[in-house]
C-alpha atoms as a PDB file:
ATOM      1  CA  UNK A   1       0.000   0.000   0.000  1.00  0.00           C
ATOM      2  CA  UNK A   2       1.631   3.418  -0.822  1.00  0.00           C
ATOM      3  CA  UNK A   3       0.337   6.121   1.347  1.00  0.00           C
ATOM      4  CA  UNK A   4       0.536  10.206  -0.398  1.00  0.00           C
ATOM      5  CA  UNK A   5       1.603  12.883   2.254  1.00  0.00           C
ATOM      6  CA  UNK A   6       0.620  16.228   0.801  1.00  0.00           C
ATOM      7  CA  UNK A   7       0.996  19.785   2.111  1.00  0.00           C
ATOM      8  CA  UNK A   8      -1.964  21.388   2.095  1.00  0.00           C
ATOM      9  CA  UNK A   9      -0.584  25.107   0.346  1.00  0.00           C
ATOM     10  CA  UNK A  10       2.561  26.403  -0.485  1.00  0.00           C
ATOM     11  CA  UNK A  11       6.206  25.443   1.260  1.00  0.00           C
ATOM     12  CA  UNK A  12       6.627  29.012   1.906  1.00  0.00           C
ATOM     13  CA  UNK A  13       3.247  30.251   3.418  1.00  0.00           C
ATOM     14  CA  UNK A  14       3.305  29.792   7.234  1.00  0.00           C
ATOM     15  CA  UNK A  15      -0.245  29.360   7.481  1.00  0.00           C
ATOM     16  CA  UNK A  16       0.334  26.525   5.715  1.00  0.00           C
ATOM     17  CA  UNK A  17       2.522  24.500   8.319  1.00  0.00           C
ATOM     18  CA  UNK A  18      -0.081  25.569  11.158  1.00  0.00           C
ATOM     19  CA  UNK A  19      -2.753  23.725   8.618  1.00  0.00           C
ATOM     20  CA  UNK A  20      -1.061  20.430   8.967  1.00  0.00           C
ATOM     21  CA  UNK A  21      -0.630  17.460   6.771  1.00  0.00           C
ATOM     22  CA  UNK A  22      -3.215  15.693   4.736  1.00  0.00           C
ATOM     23  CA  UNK A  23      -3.731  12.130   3.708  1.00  0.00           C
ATOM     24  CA  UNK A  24      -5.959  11.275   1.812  1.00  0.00           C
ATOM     25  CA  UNK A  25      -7.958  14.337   2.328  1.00  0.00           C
ATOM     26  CA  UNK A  26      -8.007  14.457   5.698  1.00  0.00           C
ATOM     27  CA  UNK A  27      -5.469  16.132   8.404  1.00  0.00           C
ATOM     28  CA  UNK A  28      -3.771  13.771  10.127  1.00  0.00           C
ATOM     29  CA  UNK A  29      -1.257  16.291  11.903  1.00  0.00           C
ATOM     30  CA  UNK A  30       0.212  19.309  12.260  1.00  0.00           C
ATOM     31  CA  UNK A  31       3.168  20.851  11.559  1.00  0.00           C
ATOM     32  CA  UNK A  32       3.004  23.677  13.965  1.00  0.00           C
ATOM     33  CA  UNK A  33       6.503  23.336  15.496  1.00  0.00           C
ATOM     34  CA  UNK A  34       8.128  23.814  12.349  1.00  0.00           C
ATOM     35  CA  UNK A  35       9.218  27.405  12.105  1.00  0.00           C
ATOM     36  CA  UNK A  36       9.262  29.409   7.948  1.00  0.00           C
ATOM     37  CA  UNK A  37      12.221  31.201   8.226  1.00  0.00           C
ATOM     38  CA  UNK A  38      12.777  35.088   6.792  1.00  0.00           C
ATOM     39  CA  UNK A  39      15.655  35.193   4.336  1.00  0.00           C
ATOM     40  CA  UNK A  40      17.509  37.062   6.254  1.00  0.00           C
ATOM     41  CA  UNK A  41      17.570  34.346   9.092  1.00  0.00           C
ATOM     42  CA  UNK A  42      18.648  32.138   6.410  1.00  0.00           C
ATOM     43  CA  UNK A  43      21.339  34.181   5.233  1.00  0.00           C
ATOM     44  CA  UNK A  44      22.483  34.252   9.055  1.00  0.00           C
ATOM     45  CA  UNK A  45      22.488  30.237   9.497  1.00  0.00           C
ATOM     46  CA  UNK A  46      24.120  30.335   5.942  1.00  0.00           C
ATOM     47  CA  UNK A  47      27.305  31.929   7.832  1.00  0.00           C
ATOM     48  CA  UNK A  48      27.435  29.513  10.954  1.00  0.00           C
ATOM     49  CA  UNK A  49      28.340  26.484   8.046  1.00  0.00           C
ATOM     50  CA  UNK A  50      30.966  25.935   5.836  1.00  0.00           C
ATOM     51  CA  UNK A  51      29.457  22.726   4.091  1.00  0.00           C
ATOM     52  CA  UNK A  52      26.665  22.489   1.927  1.00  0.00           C
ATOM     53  CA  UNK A  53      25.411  20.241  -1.019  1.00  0.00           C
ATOM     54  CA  UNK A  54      25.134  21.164  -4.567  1.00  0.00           C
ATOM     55  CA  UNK A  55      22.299  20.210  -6.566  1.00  0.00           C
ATOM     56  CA  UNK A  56      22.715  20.284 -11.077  1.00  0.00           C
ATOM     57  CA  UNK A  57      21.420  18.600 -13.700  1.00  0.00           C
ATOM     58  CA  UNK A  58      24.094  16.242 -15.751  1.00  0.00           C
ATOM     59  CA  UNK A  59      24.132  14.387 -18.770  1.00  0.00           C
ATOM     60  CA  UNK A  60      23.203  11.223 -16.900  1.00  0.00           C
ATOM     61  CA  UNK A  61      20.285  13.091 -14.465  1.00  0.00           C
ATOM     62  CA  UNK A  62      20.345  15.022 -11.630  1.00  0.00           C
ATOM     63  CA  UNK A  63      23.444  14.655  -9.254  1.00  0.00           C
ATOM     64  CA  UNK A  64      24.433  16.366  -5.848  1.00  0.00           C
ATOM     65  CA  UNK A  65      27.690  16.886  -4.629  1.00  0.00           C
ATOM     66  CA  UNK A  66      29.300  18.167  -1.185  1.00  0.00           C
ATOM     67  CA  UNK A  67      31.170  21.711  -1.226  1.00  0.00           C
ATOM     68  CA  UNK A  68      31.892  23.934   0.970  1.00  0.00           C
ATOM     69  CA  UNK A  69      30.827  27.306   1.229  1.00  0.00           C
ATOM     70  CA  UNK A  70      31.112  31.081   1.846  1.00  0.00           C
ATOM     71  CA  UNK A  71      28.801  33.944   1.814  1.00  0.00           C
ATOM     72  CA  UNK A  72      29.619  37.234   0.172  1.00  0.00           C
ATOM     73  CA  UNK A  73      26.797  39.491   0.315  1.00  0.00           C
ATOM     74  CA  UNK A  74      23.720  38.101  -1.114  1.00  0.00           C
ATOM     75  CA  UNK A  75      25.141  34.927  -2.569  1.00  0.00           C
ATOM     76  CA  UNK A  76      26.882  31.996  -2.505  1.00  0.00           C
ATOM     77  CA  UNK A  77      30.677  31.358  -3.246  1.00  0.00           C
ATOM     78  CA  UNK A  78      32.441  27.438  -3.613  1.00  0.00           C
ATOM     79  CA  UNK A  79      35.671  26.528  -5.134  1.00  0.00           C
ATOM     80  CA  UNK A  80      36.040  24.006  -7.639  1.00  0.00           C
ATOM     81  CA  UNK A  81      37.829  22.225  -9.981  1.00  0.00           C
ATOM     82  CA  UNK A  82      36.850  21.708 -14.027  1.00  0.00           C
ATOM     83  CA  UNK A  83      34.602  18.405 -14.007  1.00  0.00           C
ATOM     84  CA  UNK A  84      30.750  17.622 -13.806  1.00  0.00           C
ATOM     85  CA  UNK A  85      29.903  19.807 -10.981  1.00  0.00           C
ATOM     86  CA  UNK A  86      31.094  22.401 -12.545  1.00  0.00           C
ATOM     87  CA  UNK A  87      29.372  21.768 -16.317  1.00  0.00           C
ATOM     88  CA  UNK A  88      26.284  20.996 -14.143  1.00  0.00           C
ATOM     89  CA  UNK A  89      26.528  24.027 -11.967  1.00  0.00           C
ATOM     90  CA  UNK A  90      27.296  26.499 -15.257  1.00  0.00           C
ATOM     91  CA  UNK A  91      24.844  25.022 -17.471  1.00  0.00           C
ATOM     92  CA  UNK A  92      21.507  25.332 -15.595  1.00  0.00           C
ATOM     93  CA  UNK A  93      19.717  25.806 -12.727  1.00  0.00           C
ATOM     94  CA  UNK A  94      21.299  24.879  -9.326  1.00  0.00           C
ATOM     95  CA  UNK A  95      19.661  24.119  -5.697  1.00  0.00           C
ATOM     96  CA  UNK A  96      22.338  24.563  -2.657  1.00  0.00           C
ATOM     97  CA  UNK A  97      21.544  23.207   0.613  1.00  0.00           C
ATOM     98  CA  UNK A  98      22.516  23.448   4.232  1.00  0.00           C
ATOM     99  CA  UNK A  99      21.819  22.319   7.698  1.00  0.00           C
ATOM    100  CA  UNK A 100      22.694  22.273  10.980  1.00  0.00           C
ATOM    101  CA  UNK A 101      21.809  21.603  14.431  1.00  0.00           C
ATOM    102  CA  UNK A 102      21.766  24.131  17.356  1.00  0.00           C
ATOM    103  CA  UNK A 103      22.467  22.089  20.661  1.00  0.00           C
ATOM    104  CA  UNK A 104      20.973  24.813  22.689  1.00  0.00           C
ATOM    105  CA  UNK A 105      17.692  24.673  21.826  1.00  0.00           C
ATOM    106  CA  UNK A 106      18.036  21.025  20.141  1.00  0.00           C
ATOM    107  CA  UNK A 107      16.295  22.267  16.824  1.00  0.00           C
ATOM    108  CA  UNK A 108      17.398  21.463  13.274  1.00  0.00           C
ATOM    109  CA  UNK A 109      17.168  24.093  10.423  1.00  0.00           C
ATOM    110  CA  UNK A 110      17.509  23.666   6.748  1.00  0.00           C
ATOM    111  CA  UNK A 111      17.991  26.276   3.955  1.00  0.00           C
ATOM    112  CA  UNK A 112      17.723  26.185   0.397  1.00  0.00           C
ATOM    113  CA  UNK A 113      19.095  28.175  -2.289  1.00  0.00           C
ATOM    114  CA  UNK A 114      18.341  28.009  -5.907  1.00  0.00           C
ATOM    115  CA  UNK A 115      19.715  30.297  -8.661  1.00  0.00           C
ATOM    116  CA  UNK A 116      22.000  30.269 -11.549  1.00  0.00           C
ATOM    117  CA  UNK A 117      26.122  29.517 -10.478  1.00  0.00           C
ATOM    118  CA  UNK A 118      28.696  32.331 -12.436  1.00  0.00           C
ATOM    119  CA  UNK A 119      32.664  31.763 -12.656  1.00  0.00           C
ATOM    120  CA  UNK A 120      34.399  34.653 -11.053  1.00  0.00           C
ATOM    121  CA  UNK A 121      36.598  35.879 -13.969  1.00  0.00           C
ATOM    122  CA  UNK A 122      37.676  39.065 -12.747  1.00  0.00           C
ATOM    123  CA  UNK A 123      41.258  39.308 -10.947  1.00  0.00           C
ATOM    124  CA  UNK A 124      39.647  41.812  -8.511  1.00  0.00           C
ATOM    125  CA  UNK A 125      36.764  39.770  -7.723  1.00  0.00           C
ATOM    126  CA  UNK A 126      38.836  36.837  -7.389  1.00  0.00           C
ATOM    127  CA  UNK A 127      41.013  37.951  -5.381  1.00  0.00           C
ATOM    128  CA  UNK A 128      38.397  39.631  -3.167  1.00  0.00           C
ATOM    129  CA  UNK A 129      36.610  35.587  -2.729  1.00  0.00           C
ATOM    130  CA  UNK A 130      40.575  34.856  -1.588  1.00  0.00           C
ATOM    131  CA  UNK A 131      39.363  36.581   1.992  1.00  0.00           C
ATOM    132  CA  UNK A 132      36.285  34.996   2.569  1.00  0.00           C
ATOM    133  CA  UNK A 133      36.311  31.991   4.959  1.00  0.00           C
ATOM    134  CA  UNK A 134      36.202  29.283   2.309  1.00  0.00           C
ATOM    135  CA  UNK A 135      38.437  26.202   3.020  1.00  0.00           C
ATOM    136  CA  UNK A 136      37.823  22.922   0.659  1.00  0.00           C
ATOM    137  CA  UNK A 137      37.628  20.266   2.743  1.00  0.00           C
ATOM    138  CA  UNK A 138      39.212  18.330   0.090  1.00  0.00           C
ATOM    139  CA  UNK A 139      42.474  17.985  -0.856  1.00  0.00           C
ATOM    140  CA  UNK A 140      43.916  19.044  -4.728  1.00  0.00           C
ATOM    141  CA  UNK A 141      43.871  21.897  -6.746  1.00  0.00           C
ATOM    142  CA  UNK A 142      40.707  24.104  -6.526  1.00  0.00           C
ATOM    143  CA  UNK A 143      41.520  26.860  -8.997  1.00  0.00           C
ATOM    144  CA  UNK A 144      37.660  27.729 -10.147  1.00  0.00           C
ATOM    145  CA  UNK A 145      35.895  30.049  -7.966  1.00  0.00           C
ATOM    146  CA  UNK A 146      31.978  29.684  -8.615  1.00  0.00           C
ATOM    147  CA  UNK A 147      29.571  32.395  -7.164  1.00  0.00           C
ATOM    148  CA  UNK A 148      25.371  31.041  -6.467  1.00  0.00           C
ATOM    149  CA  UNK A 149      23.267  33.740  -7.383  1.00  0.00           C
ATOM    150  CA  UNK A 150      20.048  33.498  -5.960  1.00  0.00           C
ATOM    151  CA  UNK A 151      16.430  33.722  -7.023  1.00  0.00           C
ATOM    152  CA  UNK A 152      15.051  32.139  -4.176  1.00  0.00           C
ATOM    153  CA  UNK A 153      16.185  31.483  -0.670  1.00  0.00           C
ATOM    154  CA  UNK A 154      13.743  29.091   1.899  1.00  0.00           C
ATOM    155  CA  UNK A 155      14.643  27.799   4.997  1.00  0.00           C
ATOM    156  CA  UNK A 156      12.604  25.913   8.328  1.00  0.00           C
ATOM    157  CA  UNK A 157      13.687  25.174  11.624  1.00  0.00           C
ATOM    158  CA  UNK A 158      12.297  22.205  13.784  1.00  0.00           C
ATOM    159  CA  UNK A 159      12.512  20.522  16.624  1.00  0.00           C
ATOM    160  CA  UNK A 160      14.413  17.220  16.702  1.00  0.00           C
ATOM    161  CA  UNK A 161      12.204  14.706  17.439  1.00  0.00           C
ATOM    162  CA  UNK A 162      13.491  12.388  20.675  1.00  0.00           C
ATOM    163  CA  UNK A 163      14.066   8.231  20.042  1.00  0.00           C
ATOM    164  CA  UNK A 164      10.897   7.794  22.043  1.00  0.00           C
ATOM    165  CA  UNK A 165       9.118   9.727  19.093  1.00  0.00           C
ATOM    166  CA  UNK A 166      10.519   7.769  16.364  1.00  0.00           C
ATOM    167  CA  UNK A 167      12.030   4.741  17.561  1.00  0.00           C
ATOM    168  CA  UNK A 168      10.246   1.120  16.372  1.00  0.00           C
ATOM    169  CA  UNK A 169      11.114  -2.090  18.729  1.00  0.00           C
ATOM    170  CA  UNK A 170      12.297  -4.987  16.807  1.00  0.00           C
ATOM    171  CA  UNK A 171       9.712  -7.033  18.151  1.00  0.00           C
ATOM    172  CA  UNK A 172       7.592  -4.543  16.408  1.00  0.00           C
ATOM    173  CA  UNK A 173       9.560  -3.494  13.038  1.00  0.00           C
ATOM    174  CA  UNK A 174       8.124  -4.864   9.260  1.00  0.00           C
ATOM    175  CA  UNK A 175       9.796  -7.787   7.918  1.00  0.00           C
ATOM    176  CA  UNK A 176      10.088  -8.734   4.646  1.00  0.00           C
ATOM    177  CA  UNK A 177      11.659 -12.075   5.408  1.00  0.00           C
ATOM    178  CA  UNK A 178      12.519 -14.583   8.088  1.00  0.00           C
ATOM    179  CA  UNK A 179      16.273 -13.862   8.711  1.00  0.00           C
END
């Protein structure tokens, strides 16, 4: 049996979450602890991280890959070398996301940015994304600086959910064989 989940609305009306989930017509829940956030508290949660995955369409599909990130004013900047992130990333639309965790108030938040990726050509402007806190994880020569320019930032923050909320027994979990 396949069960549909649909949100009643739009992902970025908050009315919306407060309205709950539907299945089959009827609400089955709400949604109310998860929190819209404005873009400019997802520009600020954007700063606390340095990782983030990159979402392009290749030849073979959609792919995602792992970069890391810095903001500079109202975008996104990565590093890069030639390869299929980059075609990907040059050649259409992209989605970058991030999250993170705050142990404080033991909430989760997750922001997405889609837009259209630029190479930084310019000597000046490269050398002014040399200052910003951007430090590939990865080893190897990175000599492509990419910059995210957005048409659309979203982000949510929500509590994380305790193993008493989500946690299934064994005794209790689906099978699909004897093992």
């Amino acid at each position: 049996m396949t069960v549909a989940w649909e949100l009643q609305g739009s992902f970025v009306d908050p009315q919306v979450w407060a309205s709950g989930l539907k299945k089959d017509g009827a609400v089955v829940g709400t949604s109310e602890a998860v929190e819209i956030l404005s873009v400019d508290t997802c520009w600020e949660l954007l700063r606390t991280t340095t990782v983030a995955r990159l979402a392009v369409q290749t030849a073979n599909g959609p792919d995602i890959f792992p970069i890391n990130i810095a903001v500079d004013g109202g975008t996104l900047v990565f590093r890069s070398a030639e390869g299929t992130k980059v075609t990907g990333a040059l050649n259409g639309p992209v989605a970058v996301e991030a999250d993170g965790r705050d142990p404080d108030t033991d909430h989760a938040w997750s922001v997405v940015v889609k837009g259209h990726t630029q190479r930084i050509h310019k000597s000046e402007d490269v050398l002014a994304t040399v200052d910003l806190p951007l430090v590939p994880w990865h080893k190897g020569d990175k000599p492509l600086f990419l910059r995210v320019q957005p048409r659309q930032v979203t982000g949510r923050r929500f509590p994380i959910a305790g193993p008493e909320e989500w946690w299934t027994p064994i005794g209790d979990a689906p099978r699909t064989s004897e093992e």
